[in-house]
C-alpha atoms as a PDB file:
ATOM      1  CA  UNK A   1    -147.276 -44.126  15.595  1.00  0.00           C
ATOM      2  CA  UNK A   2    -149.444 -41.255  14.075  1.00  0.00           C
ATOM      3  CA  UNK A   3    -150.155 -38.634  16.640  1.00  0.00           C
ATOM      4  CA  UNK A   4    -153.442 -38.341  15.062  1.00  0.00           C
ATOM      5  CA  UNK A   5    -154.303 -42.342  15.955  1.00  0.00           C
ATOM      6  CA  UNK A   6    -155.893 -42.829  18.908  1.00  0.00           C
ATOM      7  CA  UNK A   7    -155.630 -46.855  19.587  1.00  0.00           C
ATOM      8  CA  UNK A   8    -157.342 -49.235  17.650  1.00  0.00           C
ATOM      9  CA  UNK A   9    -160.682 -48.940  16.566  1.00  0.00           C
ATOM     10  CA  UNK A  10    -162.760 -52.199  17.625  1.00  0.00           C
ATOM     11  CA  UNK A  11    -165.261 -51.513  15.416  1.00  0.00           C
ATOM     12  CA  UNK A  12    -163.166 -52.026  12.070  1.00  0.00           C
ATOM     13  CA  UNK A  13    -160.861 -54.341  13.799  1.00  0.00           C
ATOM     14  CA  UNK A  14    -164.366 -56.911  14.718  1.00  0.00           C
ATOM     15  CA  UNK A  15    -166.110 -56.560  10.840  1.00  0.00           C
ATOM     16  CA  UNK A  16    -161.863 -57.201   9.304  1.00  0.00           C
ATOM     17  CA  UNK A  17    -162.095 -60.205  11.147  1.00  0.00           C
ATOM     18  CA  UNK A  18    -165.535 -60.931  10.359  1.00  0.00           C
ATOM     19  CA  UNK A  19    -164.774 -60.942   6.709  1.00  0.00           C
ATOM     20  CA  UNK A  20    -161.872 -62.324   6.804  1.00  0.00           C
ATOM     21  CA  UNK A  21    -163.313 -65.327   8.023  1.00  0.00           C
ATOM     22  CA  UNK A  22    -166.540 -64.968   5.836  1.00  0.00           C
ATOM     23  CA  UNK A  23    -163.917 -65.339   3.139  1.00  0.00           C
ATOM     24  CA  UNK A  24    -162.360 -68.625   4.635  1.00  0.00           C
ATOM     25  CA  UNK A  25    -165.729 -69.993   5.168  1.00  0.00           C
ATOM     26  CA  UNK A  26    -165.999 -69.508   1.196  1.00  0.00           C
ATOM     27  CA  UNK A  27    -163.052 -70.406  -0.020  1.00  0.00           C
ATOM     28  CA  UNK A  28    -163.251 -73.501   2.016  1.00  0.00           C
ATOM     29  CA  UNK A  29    -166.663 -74.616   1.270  1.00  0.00           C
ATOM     30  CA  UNK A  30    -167.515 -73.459  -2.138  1.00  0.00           C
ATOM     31  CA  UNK A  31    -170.057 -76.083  -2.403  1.00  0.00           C
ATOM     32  CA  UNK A  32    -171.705 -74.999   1.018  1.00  0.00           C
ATOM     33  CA  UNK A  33    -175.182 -74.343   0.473  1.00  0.00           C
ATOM     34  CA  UNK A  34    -175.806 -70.712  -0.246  1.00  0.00           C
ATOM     35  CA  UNK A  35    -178.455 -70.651   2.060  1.00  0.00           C
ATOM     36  CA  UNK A  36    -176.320 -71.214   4.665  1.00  0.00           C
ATOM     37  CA  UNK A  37    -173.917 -68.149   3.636  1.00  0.00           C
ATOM     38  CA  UNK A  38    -176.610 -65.919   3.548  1.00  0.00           C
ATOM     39  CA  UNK A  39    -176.761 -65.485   7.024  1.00  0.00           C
ATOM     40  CA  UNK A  40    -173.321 -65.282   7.156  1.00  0.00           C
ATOM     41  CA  UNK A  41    -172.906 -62.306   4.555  1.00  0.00           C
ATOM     42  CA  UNK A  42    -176.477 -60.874   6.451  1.00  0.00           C
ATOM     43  CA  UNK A  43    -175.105 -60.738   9.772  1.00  0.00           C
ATOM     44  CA  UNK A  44    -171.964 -58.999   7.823  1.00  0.00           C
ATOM     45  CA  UNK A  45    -173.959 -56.595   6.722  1.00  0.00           C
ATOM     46  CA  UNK A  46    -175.781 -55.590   9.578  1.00  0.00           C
ATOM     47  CA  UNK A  47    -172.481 -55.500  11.689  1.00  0.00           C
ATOM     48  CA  UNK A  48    -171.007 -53.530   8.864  1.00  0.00           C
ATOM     49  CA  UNK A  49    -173.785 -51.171   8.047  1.00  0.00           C
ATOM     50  CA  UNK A  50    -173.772 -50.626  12.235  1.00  0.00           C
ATOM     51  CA  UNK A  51    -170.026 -49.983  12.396  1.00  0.00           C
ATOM     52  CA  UNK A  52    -170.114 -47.217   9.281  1.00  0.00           C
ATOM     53  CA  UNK A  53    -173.228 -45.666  11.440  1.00  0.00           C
ATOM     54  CA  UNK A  54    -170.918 -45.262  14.411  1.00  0.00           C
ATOM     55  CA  UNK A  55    -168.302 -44.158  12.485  1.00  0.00           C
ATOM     56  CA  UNK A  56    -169.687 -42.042  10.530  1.00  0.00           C
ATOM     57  CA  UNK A  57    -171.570 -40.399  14.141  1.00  0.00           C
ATOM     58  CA  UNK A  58    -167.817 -40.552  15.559  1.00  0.00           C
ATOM     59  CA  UNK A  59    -166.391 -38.305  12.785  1.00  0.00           C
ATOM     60  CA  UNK A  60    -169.103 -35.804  12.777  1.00  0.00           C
ATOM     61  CA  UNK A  61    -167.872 -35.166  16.359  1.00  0.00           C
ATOM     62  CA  UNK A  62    -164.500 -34.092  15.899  1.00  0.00           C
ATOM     63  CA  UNK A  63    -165.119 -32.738  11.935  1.00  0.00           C
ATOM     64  CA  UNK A  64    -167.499 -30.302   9.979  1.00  0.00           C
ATOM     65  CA  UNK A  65    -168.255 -32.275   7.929  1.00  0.00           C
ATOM     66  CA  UNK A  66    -171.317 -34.050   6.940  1.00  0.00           C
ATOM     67  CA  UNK A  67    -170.396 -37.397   5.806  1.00  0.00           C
ATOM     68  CA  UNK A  68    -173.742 -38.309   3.891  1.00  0.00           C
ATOM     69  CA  UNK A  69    -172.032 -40.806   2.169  1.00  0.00           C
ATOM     70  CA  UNK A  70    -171.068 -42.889   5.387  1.00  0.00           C
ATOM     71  CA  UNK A  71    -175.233 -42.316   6.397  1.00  0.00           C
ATOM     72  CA  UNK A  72    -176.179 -44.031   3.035  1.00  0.00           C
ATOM     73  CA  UNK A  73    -173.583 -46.864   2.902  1.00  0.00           C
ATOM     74  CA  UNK A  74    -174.350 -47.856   6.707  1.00  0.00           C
ATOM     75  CA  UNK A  75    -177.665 -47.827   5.587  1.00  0.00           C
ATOM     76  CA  UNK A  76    -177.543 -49.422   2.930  1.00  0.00           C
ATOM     77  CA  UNK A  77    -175.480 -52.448   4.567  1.00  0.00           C
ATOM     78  CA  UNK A  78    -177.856 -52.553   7.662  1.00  0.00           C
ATOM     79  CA  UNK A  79    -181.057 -52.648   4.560  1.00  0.00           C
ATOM     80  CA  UNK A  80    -179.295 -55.522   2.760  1.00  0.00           C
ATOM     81  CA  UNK A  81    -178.141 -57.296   5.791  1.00  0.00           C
ATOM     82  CA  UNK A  82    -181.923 -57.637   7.126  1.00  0.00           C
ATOM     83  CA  UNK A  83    -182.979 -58.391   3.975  1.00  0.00           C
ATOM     84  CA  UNK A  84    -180.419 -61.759   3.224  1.00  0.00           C
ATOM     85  CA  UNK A  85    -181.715 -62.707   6.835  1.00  0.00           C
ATOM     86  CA  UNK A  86    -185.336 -62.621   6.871  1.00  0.00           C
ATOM     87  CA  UNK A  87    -186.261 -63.265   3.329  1.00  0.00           C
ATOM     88  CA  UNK A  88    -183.510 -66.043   2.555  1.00  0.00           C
ATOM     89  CA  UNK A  89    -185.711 -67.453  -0.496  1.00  0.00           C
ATOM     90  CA  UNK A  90    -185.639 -63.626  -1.507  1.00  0.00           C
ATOM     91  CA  UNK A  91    -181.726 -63.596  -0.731  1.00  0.00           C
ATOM     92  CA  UNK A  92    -181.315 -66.608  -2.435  1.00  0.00           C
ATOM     93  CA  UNK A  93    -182.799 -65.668  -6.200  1.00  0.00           C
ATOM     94  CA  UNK A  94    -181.628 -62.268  -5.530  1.00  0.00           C
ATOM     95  CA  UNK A  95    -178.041 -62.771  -4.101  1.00  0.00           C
ATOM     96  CA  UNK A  96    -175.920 -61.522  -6.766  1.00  0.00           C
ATOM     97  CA  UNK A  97    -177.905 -58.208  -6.966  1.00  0.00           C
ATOM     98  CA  UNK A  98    -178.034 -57.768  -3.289  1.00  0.00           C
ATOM     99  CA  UNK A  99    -173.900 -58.283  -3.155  1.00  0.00           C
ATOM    100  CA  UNK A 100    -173.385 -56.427  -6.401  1.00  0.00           C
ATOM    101  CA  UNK A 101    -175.461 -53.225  -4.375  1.00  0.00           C
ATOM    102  CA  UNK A 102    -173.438 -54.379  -1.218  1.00  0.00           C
ATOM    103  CA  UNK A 103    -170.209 -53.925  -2.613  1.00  0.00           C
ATOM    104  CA  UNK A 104    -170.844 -50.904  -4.913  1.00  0.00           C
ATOM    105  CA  UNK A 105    -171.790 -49.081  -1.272  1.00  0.00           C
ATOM    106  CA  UNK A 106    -169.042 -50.543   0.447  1.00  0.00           C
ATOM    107  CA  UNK A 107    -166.625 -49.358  -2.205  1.00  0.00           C
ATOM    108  CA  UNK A 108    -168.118 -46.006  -2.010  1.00  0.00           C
ATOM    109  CA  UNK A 109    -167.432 -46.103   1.466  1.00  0.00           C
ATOM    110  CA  UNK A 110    -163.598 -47.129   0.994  1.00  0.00           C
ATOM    111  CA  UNK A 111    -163.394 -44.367  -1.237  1.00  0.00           C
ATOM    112  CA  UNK A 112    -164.930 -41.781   0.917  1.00  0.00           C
ATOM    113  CA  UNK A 113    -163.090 -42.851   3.731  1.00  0.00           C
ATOM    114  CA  UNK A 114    -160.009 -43.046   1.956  1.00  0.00           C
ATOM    115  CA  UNK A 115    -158.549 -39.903   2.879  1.00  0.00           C
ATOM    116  CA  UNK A 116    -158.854 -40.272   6.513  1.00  0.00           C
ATOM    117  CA  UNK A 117    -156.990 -43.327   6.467  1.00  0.00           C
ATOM    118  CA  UNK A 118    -154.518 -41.435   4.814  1.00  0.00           C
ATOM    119  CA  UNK A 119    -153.847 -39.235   7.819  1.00  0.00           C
ATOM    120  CA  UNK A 120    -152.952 -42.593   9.694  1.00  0.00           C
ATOM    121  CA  UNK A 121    -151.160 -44.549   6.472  1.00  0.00           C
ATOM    122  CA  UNK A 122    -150.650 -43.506   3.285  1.00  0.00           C
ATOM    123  CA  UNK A 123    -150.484 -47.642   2.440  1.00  0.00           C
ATOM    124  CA  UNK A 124    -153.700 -47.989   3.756  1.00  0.00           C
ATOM    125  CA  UNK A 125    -155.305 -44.887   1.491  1.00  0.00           C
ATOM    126  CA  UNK A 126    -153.950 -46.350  -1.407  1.00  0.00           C
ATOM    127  CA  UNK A 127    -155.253 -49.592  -0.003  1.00  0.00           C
ATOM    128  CA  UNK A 128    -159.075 -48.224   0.617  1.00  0.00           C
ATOM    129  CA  UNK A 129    -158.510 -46.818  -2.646  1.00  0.00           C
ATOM    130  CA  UNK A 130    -157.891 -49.484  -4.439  1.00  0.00           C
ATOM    131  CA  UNK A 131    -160.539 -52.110  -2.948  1.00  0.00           C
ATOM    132  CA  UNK A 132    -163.138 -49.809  -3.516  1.00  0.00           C
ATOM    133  CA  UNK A 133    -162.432 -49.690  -7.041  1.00  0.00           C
ATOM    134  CA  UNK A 134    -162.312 -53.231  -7.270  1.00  0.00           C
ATOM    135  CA  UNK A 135    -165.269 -54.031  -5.242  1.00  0.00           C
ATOM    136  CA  UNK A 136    -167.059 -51.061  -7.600  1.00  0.00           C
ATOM    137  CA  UNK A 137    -165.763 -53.056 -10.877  1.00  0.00           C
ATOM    138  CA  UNK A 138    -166.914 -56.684  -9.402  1.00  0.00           C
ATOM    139  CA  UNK A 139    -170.312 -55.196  -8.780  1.00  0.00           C
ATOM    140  CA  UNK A 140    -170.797 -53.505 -12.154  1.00  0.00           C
ATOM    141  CA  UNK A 141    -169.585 -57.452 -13.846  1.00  0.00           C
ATOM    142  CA  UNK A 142    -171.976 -58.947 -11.686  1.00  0.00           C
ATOM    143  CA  UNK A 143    -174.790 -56.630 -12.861  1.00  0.00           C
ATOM    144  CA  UNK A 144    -173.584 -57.017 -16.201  1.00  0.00           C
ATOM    145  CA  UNK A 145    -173.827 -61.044 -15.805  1.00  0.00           C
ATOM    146  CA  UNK A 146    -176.000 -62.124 -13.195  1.00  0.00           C
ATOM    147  CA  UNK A 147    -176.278 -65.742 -14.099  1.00  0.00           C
ATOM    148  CA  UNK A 148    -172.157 -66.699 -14.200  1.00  0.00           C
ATOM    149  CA  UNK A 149    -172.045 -64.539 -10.994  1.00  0.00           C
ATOM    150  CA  UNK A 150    -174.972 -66.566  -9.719  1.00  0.00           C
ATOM    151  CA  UNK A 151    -172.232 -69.342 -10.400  1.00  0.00           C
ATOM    152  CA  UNK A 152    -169.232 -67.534  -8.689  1.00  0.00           C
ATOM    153  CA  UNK A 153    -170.904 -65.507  -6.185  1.00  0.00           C
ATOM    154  CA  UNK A 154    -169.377 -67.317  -3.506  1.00  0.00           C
ATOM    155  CA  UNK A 155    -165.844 -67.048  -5.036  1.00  0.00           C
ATOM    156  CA  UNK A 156    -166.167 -63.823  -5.504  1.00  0.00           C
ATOM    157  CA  UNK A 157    -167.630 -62.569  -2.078  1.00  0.00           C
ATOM    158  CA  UNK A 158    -164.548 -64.359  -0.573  1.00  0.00           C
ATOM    159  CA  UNK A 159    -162.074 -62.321  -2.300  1.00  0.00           C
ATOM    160  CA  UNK A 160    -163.783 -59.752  -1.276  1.00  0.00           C
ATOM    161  CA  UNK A 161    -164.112 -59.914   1.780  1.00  0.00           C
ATOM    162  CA  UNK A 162    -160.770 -61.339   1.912  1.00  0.00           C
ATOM    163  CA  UNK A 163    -159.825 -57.512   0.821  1.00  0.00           C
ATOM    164  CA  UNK A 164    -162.291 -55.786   2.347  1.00  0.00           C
ATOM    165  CA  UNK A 165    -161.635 -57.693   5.746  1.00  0.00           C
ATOM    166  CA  UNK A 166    -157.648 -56.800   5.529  1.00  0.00           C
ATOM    167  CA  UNK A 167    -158.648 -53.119   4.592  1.00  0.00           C
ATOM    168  CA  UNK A 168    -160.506 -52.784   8.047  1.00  0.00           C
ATOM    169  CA  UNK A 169    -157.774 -54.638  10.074  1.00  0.00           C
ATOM    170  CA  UNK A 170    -155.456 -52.066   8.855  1.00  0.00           C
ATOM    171  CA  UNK A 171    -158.038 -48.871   9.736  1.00  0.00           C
ATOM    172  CA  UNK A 172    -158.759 -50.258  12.785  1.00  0.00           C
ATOM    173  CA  UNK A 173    -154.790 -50.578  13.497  1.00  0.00           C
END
């Protein structure tokens, strides 16, 4: 164990497992009504954008740095996540914007935080490395194509939150 690790991290260990069921839920039931996911992917939102907030306040404590980034991204999540719950005919014609702007800030995030994972596991940098580049890429094709993404979405949230989810579980370990 790294000396720098100090247990596991509840936070990232509660939204991996979140997702990771998220992504069950849509691999499982592709042909669930979206509606119903929305409050699904809100409420993982708001628990994510809450989790990067307390990170992000955690890290300022023990580091000189600013971490902007993690402000903007928890925001961001927390903005999203309110918005899929209390607006679901919004959430619904807007979906594959709202996830496209959800997982370009998420993958922002990974990337930021990659190199304080790395200080725990080099595996898991390259691992926040690469998911953010992936969930960056999937946004940018769902921007790019909003109506087959409309037709995906829910294929595509699941692998990403598959990844995502599995990402956390290993920060949070």
């Amino acid at each position: 164990m790294n000396e720098n690790q100090q247990g596991v991290k509840w936070g990232e260990l509660i939204v991996g497992i979140l997702f990771i069921i998220l992504a069950i839920i849509s691999f499982r039931n592709p042909a669930v009504s979206l509606v119903s996911l929305i409050y699904f992917y809100a409420a993982g939102a708001i628990v994510s954008g809450i989790v990067n907030l307390y990170t992000r306040h955690q890290l300022r404590q023990v580091s000189d740095q600013n971490y902007t980034v993690m402000l903007i991204v928890g925001i961001l999540n927390l903005i999203i996540g309110v918005i899929l719950f209390f607006n679901v005919e919004i959430g619904f014609l807007t979906i594959p914007f709202l996830v496209a702007i959800w997982f370009i800030s998420e993958g922002i995030g990974l990337l930021t935080s990659s190199s304080l994972v790395g200080f725990v596991s080099p595996v898991g940098r390259g691992l926040s490395i690469f998911l953010g580049i992936v969930g960056i890429i999937v946004a940018i094709s769902i921007f790019f194509n909003p109506l087959s993404a409309y037709f995906t979405v829910v294929f595509l949230i699941g692998a990403y939150f598959l990844f995502s989810g599995i990402a956390h579980i290993i920060r949070a370990l």
